[in-house]
Protein backbone atom coordinates (compact mmCIF):
# COMPACT_ATOMS: atom_id res chain seq x y z
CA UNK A 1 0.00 0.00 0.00
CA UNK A 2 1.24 3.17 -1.29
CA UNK A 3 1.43 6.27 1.13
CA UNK A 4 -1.79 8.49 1.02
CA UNK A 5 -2.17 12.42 1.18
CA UNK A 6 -4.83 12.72 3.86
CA UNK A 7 -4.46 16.58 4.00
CA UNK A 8 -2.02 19.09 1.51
CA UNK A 9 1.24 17.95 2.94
CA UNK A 10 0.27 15.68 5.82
CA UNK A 11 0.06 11.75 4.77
CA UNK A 12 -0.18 8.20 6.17
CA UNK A 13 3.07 6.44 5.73
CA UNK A 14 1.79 3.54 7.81
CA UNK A 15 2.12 -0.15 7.35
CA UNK A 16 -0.83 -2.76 6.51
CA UNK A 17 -0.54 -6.15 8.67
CA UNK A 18 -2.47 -8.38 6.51
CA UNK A 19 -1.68 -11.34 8.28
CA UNK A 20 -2.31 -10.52 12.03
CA UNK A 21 -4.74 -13.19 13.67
CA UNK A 22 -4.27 -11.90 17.41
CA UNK A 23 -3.54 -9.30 19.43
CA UNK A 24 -2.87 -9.57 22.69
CA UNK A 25 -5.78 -12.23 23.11
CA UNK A 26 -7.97 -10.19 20.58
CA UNK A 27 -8.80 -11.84 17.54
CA UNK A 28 -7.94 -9.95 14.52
CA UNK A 29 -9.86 -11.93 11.79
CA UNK A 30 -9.62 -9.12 9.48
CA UNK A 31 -5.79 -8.17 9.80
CA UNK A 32 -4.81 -4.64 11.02
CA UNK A 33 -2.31 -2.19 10.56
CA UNK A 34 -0.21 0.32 12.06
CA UNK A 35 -0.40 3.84 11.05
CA UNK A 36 2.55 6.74 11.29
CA UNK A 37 1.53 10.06 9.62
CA UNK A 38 4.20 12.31 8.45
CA UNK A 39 3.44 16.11 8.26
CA UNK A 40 5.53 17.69 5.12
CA UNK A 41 5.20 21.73 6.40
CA UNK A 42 8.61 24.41 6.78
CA UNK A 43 9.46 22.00 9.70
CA UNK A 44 8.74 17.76 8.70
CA UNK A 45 7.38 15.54 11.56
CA UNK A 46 6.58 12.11 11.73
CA UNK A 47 3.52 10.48 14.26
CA UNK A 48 4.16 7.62 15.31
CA UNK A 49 6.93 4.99 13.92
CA UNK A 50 5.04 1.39 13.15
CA UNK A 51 6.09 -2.12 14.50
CA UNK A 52 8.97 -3.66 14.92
CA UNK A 53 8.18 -6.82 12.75
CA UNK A 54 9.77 -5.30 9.49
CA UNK A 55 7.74 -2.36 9.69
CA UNK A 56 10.76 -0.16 9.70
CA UNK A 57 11.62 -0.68 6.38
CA UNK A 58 8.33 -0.02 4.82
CA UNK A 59 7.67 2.75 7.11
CA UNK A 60 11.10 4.44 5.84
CA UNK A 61 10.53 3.45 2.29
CA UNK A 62 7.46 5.22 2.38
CA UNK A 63 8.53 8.28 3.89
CA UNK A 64 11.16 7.86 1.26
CA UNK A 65 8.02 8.27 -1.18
CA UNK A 66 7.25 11.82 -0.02
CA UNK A 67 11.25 13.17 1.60
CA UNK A 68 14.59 11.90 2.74
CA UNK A 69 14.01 10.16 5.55
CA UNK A 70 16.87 12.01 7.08
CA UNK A 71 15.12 15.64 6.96
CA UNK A 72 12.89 14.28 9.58
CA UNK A 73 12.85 16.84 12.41
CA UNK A 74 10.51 16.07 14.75
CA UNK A 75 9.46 12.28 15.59
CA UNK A 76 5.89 12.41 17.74
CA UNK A 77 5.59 9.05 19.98
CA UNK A 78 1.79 8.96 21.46
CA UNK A 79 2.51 6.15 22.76
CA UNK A 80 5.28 3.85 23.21
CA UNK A 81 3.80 0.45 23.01
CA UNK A 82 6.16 -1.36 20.82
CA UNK A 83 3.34 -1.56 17.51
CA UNK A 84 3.43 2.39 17.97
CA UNK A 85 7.03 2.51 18.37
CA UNK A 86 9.17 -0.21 17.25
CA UNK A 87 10.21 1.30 14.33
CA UNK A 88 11.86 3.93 16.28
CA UNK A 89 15.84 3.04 16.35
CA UNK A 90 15.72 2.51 12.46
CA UNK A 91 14.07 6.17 12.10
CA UNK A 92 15.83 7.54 14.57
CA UNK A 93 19.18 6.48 12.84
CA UNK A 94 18.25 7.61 9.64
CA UNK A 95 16.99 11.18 11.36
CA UNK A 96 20.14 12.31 13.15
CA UNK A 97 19.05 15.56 13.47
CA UNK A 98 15.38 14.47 15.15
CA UNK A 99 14.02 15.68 18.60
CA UNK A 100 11.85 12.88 19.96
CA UNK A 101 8.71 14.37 21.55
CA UNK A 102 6.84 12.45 24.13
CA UNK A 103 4.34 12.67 27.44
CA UNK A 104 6.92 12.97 30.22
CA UNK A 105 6.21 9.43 31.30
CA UNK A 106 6.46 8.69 27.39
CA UNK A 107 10.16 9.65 27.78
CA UNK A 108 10.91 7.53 30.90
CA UNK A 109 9.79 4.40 28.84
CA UNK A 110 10.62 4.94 25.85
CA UNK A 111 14.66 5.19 27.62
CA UNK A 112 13.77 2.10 29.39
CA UNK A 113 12.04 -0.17 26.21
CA UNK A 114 15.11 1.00 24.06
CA UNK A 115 18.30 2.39 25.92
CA UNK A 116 19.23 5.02 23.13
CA UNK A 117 20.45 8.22 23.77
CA UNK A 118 18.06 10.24 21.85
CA UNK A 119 17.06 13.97 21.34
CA UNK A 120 13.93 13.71 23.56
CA UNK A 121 12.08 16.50 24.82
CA UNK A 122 9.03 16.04 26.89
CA UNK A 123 5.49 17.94 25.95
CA UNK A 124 2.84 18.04 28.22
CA UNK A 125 -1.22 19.00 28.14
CA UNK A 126 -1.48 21.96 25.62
CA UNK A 127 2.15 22.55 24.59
CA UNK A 128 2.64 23.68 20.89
CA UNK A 129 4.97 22.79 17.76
CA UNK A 130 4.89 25.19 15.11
CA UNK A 131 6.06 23.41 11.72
CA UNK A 132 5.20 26.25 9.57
CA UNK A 133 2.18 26.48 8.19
CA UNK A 134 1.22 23.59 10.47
CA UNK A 135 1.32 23.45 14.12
CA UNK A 136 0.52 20.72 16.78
CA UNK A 137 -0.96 20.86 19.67
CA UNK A 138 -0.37 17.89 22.54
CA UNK A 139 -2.72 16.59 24.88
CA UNK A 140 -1.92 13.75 27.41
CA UNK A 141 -4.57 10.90 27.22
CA UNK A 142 -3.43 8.58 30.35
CA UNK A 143 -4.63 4.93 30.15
CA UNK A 144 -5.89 4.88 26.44
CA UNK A 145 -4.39 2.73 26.86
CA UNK A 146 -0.72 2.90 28.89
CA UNK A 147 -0.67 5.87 31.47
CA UNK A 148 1.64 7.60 28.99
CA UNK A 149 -0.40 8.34 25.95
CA UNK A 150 -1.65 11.03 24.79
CA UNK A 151 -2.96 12.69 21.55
CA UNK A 152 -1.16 15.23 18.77
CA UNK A 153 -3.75 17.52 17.04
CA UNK A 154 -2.74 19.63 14.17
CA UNK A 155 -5.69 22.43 14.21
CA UNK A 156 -4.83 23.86 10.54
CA UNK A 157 -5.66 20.87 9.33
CA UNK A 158 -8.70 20.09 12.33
CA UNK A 159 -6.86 16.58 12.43
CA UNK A 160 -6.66 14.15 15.89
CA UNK A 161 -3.72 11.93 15.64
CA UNK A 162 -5.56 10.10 18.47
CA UNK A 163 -3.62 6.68 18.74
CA UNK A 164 -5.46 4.11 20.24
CA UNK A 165 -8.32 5.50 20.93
CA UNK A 166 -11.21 5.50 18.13
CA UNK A 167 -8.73 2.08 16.54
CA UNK A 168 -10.12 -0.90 15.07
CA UNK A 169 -7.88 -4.18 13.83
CA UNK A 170 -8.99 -3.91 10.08
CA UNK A 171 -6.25 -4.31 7.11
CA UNK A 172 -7.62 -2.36 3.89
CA UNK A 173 -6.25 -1.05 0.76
CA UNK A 174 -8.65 1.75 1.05
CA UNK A 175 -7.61 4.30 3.81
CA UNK A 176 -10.96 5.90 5.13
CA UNK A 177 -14.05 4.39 6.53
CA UNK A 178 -16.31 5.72 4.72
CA UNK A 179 -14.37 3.70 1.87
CA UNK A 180 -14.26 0.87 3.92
CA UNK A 181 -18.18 1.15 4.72
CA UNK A 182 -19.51 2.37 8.02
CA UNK A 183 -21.33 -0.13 9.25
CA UNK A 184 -18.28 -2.94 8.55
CA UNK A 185 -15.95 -0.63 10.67
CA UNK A 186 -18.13 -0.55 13.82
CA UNK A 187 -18.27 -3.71 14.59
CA UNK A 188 -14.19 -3.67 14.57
CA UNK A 189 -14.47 -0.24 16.62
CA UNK A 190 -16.78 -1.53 19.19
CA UNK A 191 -14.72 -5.50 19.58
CA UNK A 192 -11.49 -3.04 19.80
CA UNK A 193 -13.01 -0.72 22.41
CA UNK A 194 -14.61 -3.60 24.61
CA UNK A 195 -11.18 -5.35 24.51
CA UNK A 196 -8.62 -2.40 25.19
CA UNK A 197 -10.46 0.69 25.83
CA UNK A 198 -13.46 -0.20 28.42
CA UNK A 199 -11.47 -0.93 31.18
CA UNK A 200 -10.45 2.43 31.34
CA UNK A 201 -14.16 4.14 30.61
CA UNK A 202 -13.60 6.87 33.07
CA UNK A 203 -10.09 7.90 31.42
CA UNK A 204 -11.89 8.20 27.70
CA UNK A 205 -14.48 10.14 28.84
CA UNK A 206 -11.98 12.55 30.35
CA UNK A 207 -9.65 12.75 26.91
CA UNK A 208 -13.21 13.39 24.70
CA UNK A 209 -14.03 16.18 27.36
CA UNK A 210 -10.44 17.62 26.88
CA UNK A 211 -10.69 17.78 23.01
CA UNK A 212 -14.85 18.43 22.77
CA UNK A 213 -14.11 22.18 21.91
CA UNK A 214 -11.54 21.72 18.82
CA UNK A 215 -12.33 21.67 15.74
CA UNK A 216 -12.18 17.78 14.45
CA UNK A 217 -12.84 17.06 10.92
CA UNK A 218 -10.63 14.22 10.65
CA UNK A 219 -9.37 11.39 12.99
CA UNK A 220 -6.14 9.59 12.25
CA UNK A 221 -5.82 6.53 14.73
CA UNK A 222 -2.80 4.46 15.00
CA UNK A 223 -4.89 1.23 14.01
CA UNK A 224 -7.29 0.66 11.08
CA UNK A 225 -8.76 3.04 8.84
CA UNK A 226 -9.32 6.88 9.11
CA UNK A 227 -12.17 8.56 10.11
CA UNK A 228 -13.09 11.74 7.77
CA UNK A 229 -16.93 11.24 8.23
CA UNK A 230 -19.41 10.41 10.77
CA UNK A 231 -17.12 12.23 13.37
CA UNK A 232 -20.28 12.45 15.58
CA UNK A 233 -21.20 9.02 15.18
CA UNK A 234 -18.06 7.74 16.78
CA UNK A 235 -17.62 9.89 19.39
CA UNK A 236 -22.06 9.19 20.08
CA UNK A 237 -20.72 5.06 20.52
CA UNK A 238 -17.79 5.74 22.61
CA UNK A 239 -19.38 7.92 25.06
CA UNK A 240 -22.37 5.46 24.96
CA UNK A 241 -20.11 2.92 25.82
CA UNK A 242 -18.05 4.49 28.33
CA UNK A 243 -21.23 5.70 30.20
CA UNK A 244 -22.07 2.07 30.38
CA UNK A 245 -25.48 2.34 28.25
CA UNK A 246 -27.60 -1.01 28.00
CA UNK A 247 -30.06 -2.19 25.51
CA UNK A 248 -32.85 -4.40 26.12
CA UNK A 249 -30.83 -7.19 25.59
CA UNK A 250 -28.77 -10.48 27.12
CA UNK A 251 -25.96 -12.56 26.19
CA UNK A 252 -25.82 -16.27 26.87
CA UNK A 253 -22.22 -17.34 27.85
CA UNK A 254 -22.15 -21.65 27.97
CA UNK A 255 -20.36 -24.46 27.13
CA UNK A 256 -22.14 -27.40 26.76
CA UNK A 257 -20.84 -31.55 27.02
CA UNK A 258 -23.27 -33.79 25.33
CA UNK A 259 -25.95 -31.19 24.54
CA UNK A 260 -27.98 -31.00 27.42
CA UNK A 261 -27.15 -27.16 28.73
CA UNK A 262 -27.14 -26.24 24.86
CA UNK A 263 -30.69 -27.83 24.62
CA UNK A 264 -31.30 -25.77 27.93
CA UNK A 265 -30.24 -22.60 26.12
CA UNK A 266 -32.23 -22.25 23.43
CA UNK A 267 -35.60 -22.28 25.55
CA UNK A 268 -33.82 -20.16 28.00
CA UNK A 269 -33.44 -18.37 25.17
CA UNK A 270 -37.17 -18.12 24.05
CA UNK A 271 -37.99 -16.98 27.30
CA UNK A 272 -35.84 -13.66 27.42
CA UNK A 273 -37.46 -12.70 24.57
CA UNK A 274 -40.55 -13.37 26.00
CA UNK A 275 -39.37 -11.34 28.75
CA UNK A 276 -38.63 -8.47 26.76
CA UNK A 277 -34.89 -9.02 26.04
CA UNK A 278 -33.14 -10.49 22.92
CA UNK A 279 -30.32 -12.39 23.22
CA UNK A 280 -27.16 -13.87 21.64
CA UNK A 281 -25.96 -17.13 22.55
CA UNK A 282 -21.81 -18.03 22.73
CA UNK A 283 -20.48 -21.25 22.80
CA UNK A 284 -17.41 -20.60 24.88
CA UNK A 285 -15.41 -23.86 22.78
CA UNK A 286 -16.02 -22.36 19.36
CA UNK A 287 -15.93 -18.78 19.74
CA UNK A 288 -12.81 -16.12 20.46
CA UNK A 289 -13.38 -14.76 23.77
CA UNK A 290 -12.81 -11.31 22.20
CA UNK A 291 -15.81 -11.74 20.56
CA UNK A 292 -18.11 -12.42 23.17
CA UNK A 293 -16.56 -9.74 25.09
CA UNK A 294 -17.49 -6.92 22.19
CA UNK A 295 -21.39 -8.37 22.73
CA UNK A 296 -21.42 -8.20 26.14
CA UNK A 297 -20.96 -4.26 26.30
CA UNK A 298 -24.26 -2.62 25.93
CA UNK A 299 -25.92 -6.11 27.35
CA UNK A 300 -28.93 -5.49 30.54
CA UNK A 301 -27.83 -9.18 31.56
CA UNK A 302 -25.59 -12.23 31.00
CA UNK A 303 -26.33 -15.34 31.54
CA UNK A 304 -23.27 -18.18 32.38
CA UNK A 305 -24.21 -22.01 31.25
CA UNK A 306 -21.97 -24.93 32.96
CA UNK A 307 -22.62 -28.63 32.54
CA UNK A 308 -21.28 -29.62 35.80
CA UNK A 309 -17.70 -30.82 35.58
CA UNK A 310 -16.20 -33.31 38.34
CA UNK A 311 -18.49 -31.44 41.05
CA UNK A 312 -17.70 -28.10 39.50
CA UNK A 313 -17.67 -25.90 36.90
CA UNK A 314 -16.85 -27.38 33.31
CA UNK A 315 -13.27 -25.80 32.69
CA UNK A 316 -13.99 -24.07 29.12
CA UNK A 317 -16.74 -21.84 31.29
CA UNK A 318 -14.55 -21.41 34.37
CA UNK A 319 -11.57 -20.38 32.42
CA UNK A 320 -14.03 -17.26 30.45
CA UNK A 321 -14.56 -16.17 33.69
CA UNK A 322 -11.25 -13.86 34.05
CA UNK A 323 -12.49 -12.22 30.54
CA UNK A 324 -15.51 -11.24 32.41
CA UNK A 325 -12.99 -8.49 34.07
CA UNK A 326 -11.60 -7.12 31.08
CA UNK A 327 -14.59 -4.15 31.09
CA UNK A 328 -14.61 -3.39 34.64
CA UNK A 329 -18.03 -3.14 34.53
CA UNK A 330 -19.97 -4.56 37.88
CA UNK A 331 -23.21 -3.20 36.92
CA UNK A 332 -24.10 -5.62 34.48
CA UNK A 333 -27.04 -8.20 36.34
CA UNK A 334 -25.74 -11.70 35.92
CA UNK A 335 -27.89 -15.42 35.88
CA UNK A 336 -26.44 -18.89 35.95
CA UNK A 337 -27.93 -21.94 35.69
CA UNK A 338 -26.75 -25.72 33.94
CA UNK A 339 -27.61 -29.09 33.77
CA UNK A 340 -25.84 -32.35 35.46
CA UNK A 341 -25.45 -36.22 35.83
CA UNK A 342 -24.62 -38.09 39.12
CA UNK A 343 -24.20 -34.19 41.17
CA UNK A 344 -24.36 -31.01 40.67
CA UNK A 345 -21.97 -27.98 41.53
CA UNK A 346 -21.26 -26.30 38.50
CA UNK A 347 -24.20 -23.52 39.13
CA UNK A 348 -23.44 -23.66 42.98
CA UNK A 349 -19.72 -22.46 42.16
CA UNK A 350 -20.73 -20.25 39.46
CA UNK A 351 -22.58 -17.74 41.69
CA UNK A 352 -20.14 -18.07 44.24
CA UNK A 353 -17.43 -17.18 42.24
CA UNK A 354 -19.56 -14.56 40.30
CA UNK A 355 -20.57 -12.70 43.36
CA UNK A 356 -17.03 -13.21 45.22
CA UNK A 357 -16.06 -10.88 41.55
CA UNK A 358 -18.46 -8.58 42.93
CA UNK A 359 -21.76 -9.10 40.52
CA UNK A 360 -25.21 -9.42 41.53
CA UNK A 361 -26.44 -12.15 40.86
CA UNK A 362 -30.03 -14.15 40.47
CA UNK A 363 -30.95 -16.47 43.01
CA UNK A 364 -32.24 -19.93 42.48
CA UNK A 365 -30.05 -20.76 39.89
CA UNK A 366 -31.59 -23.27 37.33
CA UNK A 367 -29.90 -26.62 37.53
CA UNK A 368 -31.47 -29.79 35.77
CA UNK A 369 -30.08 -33.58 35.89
CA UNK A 370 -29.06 -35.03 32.49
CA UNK A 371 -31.33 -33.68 29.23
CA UNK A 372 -34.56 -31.64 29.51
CA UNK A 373 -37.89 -32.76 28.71
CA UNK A 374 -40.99 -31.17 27.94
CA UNK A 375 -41.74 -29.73 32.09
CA UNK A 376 -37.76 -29.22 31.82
CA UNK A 377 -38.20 -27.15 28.65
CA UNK A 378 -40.88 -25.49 29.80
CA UNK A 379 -39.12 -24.71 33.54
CA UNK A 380 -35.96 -23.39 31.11
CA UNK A 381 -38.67 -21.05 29.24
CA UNK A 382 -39.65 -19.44 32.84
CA UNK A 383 -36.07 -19.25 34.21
CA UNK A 384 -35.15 -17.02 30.93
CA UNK A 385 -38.66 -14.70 31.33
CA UNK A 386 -37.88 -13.98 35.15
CA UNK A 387 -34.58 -13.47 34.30
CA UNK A 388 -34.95 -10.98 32.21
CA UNK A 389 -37.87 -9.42 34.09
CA UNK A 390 -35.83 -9.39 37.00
CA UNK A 391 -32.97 -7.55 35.18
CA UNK A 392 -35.29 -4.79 33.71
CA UNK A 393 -37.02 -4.56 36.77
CA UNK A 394 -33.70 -3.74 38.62
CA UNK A 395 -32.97 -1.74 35.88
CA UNK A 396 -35.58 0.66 36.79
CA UNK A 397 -35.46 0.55 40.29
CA UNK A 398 -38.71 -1.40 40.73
CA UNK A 399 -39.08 -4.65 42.94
């Protein structure tokens, strides 16, 4: 991919990870990639420098594309993560003359990650760059999402080099969203905030406060595509998320043996919705646990299915249960139930360990021996409308 001229002078040199399957423990089905911007004014500064895994060289051949690599001035490091900044000793020895500008904690570990003696000069909330006819403006954005980020906005242009926040894993020829379509993007946005954004709600509502009075017509993140459009629209579905905003709605979280708790889910199932909540159901053996984390976020309840396992809970379910703390959000309403052979447990330890995490939980959890019949079915059918009732009804502060 060929560097592109978002603004007169001001371009994504990035790189396009085509390959990428997972991140961290996020599934990244659709690739990503790793964007640097380079600003071509009287001054020349580059945004961010790439990955280390041979990103250097197609980060400097694209720069290459546009300058010498070695007129470089100013290199801007939002964040020092290495797939922000990996590509930094093969820049920074090609840009002898460069002053490194980062957060003052940005400086600290950048010196630690990479033990070079370079130019650095630290730039806090509000401190200025002038370029030329550009200029950028730097705003520290702690925990979006290392307590040294922060943001570089460039207000000629009414550009947010915003890092990680507003990302999505996607790998595209075409740069912008609106070429990549809208509605495929969101569903990257929203799987990318629920993994490494939510647990730090509180900190993005902060940074949108700090920047809600510039002028934004164009957001350049350091992952996936480019926002130029529908600037309201993404910053409407982050602050919904961050303010913890819930649909009439439930996800089903199971794992199932022989097919008895599966069986049990689907008329659980049937009975949410008569209760006045849709639902998704996850099979916690087939599907990424990023995945089921992204559905979870704007959920009214969740629902965890066990087959007991040895007197406890079947392992596949126990060992989703650390995901469960990846949101840091303890106001979702939570409902277990399972089925078992010779004794039950699984739905015993469930809420024990689910309200030990500091959820509220249901009581009478619905446990049934071996696979359901019709009264089974039908008791399934009730457990899923009272469920549901009983989440909306908390909801709104009624009994």
């Amino acid at each position: 991919m060929a560097p592109i001229e978002l603004r007169q002078g001001i371009y994504w040199v990035g790189v396009v990870d085509w390959d990428i399957r997972d991140f961290h423990g996020l599934s990244t089905n659709a690739g990503s990639s790793y964007n640097s911007y380079l600003i071509v004014s009287d001054k020349i500064a580059l945004v961010d420098a790439a990955d280390p895994g041979g990103g250097a060289s197609v980060l400097l051949r694209h720069i290459a594309e546009i300058v010498d690599p070695a007129r470089i001035d100013y290199v801007i490091s939002n964040h020092s993560e290495p797939d922000h900044s990996g590509a930094l000793s093969e820049v920074m020895k090609v840009a002898t003359g460069a002053t490194l500008l980062a957060s003052k904690d940005g400086v600290k570990r950048l010196g630690q990650m990479y033990h070079h003696d370079w130019n650095f000069r630290e730039v806090g909330d509000g401190d200025e760059l002038s370029l030329g006819k550009y200029s950028l403006t730097f705003f520290n954005a702690p925990l979006l999402h290392w307590p040294e980020t922060m943001f570089t906005y460039c207000p000629e242009a009414k550009t947010l080099f915003s890092c990680d926040a507003f990302g999505s894993h996607i790998a595209s020829t075409e740069l912008f969203v609106d070429e990549v379509g809208t509605d495929r993007v969101l569903p990257h946005l929203r799987k990318y905030y629920a993994f490494l954004i939510a647990s730090f709600r509180k900190a993005a509502l902060a940074a949108m406060d700090k920047i809600k009075d510039l002028e934004i017509e164009m957001i350049g993140p350091s992952h996936g595509p480019v926002w130029r459009r529908d600037i309201d629209l993404l910053f409407d579905h982050y602050r919904s998320w961050a303010n913890l905003e819930v649909k009439d709605k439930a996800t089903i979280v199971y794992g199932t043996m022989w097919g008895a708790t599966q069986t049990m889910v689907g008329a659980v199932a049937d009975g949410l919705k008569a209760g006045g909540l849709e639902s998704r159901a996850w099979n916690v053996k087939k599907t990424d646990a990023s995945d089921i984390i992204s559905d979870l976020l704007d959920s009214r309840l969740i629902l965890m299915a066990s087959p007991t396992f040895v007197s406890g809970i079947y392992p596949p379910v126990e060992a989703f249960i650390p995901y469960l703390r990846i949101p840091r959000d303890k106001t979702k309403k939570l409902a277990v139930f399972g089925s078992f052979g010779w004794s039950g447990g699984a739905t015993r330890k469930l809420t024990e360990i689910l309200r030990a995490e500091g959820y509220e939980v249901m009581d009478d959890a619905l446990q049934q021996r071996f696979f359901p019949g019709e009264d089974e079915i039908r008791e399934c059918y009730e457990f899923g409308r009272g469920a549901a009732e009983w989440a909306k009804g908390k909801e709104s502060g009624s009994a």
